[in-house]
N, C-alpha and C. Protein backbone atom coordinates (compact mmCIF):
# COMPACT_ATOMS: atom_id res chain seq x y z
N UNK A 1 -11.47 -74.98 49.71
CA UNK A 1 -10.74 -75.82 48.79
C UNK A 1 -10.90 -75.24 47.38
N UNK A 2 -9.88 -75.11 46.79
CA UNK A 2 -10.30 -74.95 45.22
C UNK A 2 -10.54 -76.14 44.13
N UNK A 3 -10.95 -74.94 42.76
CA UNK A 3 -11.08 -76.01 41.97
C UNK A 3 -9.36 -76.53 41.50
N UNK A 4 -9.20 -77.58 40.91
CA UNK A 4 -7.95 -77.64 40.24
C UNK A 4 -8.04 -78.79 39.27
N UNK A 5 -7.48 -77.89 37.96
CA UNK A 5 -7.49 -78.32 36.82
C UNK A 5 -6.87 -79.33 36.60
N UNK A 6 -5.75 -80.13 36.72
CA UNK A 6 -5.67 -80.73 36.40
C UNK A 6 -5.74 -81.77 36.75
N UNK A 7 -6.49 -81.77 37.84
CA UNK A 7 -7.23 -82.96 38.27
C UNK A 7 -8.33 -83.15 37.72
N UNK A 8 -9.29 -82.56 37.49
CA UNK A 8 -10.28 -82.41 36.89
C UNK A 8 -10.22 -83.19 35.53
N UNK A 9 -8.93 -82.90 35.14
CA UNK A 9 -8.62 -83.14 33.36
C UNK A 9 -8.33 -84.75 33.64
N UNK A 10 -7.92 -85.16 34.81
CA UNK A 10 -7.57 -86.87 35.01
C UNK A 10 -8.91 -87.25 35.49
N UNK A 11 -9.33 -87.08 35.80
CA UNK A 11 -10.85 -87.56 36.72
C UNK A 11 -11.67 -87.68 35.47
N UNK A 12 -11.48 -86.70 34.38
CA UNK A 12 -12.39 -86.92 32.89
C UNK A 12 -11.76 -88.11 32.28
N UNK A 13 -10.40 -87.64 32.22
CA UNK A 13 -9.86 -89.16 31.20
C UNK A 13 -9.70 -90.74 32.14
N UNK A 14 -9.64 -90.50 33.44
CA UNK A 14 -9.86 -92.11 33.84
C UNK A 14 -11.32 -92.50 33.82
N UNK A 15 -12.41 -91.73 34.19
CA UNK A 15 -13.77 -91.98 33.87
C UNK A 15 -14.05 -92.41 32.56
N UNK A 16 -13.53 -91.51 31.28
CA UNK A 16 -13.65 -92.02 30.20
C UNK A 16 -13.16 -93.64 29.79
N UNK A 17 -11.88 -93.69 30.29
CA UNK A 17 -11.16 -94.76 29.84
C UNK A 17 -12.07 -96.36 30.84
N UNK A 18 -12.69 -96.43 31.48
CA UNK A 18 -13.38 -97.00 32.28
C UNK A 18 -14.53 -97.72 30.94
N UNK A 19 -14.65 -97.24 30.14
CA UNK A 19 -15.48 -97.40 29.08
C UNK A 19 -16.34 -98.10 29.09
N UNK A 20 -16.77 -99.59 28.51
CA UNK A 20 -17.67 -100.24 28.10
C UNK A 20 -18.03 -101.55 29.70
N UNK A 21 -17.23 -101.47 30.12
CA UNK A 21 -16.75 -102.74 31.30
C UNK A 21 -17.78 -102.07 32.32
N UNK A 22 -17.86 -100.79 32.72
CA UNK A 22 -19.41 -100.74 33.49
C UNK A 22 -18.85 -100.41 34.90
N UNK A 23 -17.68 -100.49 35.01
CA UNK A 23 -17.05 -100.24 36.62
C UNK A 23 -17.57 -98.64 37.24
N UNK A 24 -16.83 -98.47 37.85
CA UNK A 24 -17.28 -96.72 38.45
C UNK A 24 -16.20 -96.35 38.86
N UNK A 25 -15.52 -95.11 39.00
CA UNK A 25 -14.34 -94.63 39.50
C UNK A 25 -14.59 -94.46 40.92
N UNK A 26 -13.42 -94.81 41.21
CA UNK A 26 -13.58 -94.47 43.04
C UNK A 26 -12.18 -94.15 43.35
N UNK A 27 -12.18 -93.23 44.47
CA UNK A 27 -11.05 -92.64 45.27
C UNK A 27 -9.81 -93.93 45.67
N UNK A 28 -10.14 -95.18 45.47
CA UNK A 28 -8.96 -95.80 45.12
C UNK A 28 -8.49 -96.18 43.84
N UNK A 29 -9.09 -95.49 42.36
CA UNK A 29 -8.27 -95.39 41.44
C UNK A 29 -7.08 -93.96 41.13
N UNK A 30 -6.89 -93.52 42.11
CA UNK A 30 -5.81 -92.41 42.47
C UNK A 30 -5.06 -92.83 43.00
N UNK A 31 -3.50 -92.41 42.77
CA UNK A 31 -2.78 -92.14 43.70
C UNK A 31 -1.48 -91.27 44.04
N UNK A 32 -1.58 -90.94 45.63
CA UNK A 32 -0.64 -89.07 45.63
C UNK A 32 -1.97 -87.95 46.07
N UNK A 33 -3.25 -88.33 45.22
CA UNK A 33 -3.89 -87.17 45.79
C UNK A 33 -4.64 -87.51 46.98
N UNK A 34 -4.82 -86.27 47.76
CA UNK A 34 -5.83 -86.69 49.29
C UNK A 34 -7.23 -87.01 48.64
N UNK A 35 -7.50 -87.87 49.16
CA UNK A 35 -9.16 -88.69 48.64
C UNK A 35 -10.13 -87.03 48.45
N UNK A 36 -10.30 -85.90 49.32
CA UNK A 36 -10.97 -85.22 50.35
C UNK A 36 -10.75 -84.31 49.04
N UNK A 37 -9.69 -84.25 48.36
CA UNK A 37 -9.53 -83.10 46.63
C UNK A 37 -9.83 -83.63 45.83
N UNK A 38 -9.71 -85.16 45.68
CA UNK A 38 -10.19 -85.79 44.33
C UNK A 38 -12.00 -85.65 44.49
N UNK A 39 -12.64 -86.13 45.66
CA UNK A 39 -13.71 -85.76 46.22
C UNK A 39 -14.84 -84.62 46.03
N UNK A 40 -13.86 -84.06 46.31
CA UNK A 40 -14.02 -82.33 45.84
C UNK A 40 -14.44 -81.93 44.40
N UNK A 41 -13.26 -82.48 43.74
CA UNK A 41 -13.35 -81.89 42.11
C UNK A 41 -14.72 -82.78 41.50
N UNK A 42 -14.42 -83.98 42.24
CA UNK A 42 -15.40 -85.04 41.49
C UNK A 42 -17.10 -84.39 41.49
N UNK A 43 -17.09 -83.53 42.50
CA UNK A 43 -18.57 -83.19 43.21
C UNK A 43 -18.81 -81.91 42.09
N UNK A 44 -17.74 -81.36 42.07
CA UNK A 44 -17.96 -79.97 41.23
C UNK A 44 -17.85 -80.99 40.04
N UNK A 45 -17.62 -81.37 39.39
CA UNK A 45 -17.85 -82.15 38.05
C UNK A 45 -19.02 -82.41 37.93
N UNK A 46 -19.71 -82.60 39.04
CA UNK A 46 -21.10 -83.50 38.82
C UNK A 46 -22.01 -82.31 39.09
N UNK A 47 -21.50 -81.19 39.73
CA UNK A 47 -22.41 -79.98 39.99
C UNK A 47 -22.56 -79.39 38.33
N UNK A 48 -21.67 -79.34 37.81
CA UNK A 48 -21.30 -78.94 36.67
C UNK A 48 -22.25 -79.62 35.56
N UNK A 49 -22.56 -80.77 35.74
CA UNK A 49 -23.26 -81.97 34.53
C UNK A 49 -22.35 -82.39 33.52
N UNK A 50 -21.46 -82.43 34.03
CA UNK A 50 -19.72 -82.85 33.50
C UNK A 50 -20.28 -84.54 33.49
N UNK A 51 -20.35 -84.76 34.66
CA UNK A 51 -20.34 -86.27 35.12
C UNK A 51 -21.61 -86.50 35.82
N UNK A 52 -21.90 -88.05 35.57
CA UNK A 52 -23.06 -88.28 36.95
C UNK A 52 -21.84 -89.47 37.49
N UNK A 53 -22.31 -88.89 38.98
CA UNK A 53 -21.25 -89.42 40.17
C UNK A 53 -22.27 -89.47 41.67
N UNK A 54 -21.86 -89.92 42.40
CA UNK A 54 -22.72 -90.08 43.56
C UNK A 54 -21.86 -89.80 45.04
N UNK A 55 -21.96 -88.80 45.50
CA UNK A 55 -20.79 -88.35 46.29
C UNK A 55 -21.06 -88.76 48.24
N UNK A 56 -20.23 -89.36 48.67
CA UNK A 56 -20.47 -89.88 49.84
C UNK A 56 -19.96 -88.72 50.79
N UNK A 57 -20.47 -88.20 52.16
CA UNK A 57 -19.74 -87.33 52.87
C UNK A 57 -20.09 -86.26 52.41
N UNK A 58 -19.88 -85.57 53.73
CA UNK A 58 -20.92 -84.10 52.89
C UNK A 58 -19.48 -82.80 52.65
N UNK A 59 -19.13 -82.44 53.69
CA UNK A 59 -17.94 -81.34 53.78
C UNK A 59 -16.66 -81.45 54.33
N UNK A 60 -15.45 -82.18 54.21
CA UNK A 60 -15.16 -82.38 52.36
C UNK A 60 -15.65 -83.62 52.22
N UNK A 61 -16.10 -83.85 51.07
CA UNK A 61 -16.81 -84.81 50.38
C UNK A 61 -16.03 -86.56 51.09
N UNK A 62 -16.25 -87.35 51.61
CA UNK A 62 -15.47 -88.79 51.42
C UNK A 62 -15.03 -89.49 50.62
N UNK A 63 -15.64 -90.07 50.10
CA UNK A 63 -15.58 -90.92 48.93
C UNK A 63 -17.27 -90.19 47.53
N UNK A 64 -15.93 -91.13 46.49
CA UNK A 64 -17.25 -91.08 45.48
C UNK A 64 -17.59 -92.51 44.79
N UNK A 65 -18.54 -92.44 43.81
CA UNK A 65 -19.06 -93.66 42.65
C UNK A 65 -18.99 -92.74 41.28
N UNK A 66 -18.04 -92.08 40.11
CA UNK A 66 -18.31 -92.15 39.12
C UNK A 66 -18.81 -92.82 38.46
N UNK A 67 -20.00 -92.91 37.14
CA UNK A 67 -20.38 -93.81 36.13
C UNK A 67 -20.00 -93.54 35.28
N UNK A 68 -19.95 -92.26 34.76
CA UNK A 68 -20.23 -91.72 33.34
C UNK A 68 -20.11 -90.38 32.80
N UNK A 69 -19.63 -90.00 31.59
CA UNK A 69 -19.52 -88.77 31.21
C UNK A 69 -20.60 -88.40 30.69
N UNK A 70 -21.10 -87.20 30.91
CA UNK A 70 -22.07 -86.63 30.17
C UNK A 70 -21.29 -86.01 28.67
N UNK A 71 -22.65 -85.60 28.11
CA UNK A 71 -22.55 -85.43 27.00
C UNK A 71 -21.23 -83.97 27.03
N UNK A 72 -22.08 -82.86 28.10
CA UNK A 72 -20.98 -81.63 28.06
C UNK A 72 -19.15 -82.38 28.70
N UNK A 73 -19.65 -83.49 29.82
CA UNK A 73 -18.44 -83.88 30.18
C UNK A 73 -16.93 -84.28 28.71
N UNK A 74 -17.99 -84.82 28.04
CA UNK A 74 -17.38 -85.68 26.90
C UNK A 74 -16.81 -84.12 25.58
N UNK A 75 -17.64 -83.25 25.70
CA UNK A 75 -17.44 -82.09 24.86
C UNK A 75 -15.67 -80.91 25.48
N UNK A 76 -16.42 -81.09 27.23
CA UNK A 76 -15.06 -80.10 27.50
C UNK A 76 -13.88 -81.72 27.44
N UNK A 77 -13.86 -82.95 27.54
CA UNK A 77 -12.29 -83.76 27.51
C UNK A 77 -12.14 -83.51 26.46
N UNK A 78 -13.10 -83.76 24.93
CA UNK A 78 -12.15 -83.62 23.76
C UNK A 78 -11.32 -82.52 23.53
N UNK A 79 -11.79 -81.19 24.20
CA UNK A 79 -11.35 -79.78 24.14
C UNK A 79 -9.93 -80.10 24.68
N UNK A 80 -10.00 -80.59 25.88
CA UNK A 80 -8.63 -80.86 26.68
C UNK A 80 -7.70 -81.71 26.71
N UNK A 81 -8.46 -82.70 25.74
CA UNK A 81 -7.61 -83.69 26.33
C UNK A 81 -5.98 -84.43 25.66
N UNK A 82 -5.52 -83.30 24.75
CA UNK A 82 -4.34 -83.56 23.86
C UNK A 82 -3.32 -82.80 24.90
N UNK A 83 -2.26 -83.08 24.85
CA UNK A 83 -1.35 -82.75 26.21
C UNK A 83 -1.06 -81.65 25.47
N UNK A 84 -0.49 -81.46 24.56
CA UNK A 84 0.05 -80.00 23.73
C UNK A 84 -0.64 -79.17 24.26
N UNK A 85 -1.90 -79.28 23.76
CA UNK A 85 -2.88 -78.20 23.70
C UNK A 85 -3.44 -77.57 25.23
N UNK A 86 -3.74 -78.92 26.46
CA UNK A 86 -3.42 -78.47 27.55
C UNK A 86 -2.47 -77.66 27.78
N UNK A 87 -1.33 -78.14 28.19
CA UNK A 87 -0.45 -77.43 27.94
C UNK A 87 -0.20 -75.86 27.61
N UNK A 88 -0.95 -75.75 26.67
CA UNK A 88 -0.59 -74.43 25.82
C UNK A 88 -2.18 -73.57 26.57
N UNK A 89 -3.07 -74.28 26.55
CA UNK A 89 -3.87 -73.61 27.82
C UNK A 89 -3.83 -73.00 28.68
N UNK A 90 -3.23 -73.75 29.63
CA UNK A 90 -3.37 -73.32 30.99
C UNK A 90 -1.83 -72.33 30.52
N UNK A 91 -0.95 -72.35 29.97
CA UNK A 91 0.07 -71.13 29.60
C UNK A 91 -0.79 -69.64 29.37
N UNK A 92 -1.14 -70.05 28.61
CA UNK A 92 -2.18 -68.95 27.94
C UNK A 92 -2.93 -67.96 29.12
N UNK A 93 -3.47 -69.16 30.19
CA UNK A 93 -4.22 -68.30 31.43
C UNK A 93 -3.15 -67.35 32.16
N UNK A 94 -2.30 -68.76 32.72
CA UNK A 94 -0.71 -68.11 33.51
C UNK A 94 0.05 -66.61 32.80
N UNK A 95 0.05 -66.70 31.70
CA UNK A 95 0.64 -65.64 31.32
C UNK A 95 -0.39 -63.92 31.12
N UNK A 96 -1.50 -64.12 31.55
CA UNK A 96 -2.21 -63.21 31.45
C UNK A 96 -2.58 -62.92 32.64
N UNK A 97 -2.41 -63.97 33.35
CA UNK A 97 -3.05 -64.07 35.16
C UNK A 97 -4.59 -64.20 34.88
N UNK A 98 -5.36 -64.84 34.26
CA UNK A 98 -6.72 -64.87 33.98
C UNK A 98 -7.08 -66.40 34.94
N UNK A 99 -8.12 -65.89 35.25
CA UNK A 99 -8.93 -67.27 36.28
C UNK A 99 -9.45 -68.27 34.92
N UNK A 100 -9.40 -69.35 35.27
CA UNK A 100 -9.63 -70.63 34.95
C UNK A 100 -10.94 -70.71 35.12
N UNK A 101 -11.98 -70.54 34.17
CA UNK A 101 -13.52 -71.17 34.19
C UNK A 101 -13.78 -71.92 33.41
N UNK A 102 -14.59 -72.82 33.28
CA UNK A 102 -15.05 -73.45 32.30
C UNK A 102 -15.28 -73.22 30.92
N UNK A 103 -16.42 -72.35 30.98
CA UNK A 103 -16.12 -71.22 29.47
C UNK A 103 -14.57 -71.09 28.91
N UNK A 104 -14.10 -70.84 29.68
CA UNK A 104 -12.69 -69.76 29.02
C UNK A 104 -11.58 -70.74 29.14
N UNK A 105 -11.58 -71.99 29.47
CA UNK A 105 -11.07 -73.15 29.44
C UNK A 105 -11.48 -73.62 28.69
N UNK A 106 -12.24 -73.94 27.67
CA UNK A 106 -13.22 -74.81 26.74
C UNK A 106 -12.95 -73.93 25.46
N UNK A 107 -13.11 -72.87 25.38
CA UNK A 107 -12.67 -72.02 24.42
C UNK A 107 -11.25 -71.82 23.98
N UNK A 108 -10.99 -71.17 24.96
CA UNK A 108 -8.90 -71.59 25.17
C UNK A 108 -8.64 -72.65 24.37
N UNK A 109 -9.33 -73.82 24.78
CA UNK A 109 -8.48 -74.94 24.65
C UNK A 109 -9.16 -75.48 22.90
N UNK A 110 -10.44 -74.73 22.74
CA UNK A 110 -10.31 -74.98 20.98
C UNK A 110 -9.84 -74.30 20.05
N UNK A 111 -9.73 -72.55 20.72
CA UNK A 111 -8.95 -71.46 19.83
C UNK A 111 -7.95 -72.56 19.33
N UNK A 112 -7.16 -73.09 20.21
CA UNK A 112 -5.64 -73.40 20.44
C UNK A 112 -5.56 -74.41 19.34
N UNK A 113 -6.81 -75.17 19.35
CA UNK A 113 -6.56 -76.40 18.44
C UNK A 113 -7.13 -76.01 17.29
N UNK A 114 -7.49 -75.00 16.94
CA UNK A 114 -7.96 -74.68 15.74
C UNK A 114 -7.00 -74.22 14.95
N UNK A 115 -5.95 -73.40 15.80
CA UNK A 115 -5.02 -72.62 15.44
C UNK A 115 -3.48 -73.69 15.03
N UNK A 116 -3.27 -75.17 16.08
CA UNK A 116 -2.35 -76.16 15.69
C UNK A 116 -3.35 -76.70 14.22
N UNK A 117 -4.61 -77.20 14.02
CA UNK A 117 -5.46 -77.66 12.79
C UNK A 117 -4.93 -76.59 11.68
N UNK A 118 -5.23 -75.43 11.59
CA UNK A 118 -4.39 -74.81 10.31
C UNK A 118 -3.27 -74.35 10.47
N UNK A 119 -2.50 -74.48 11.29
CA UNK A 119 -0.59 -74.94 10.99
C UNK A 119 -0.97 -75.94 10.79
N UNK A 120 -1.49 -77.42 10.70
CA UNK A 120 -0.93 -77.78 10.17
C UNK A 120 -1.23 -78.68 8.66
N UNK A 121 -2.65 -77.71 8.35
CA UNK A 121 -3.06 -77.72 7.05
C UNK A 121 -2.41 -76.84 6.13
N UNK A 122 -1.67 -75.83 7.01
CA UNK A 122 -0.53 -75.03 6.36
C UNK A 122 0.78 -75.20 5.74
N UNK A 123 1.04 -76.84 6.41
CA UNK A 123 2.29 -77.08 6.45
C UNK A 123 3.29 -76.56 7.22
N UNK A 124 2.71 -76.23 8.78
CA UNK A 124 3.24 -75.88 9.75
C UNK A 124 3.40 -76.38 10.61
């Protein structure tokens, strides 16, 4: 199974948006994706220290319990989480044919906003 981004990038912002109320994300706040990929990404999130999550099922994963973003979780959504700038990301990879890592996704995605921040302190 692979990783895939932009699931990853929804699994950060519905966890986030879950906020103060204390709930946990679970494979029935999706829908369209197979439980068994959301599962998946959720586990590598949490392998990552993206998220603490509690993953049911071993290979492919069953179900999960999201709680919470970690601190790096909360560092790579702000990186990502403006649609433009996504957007202009994952372009950036596609057009070079470059693999998608974390690093180079996290970077990508602040070059990018550093570069829309002075356009548009430029008046651009």
């Amino acid at each position: 199974m692979e990783r895939n981004w932009d699931l990853i990038r929804e699994i950060l912002l519905r966890l986030e948006s879950k906020g103060a109320d204390k709930r946990v994300l679970t494979t029935k706040d999706f829908d369209g994706d197979p439980s068994h990929e959301i599962s998946y990404n959720v586990r590598l999130l949490q392998e990552a220290g993206l998220i603490e999550a509690r993953i049911l099922g071993s290979t492919p994963p069953s179900a999960f319990f999201a709680a919470r973003l970690t601190w790096s979780g909360h560092e790579l959504l702000d990186a990502i989480r403006d649609d433009t700038i996504w957007a202009k990301t994952k372009r950036s990879f596609l057009s070079k044919g470059l693999s998608m890592t974390f690093d180079l996704v996290k970077s990508a995605a602040i070059g990018i906003a550093t570069e829309c921040l002075k356009s548009a302190v430029r008046g651009g």
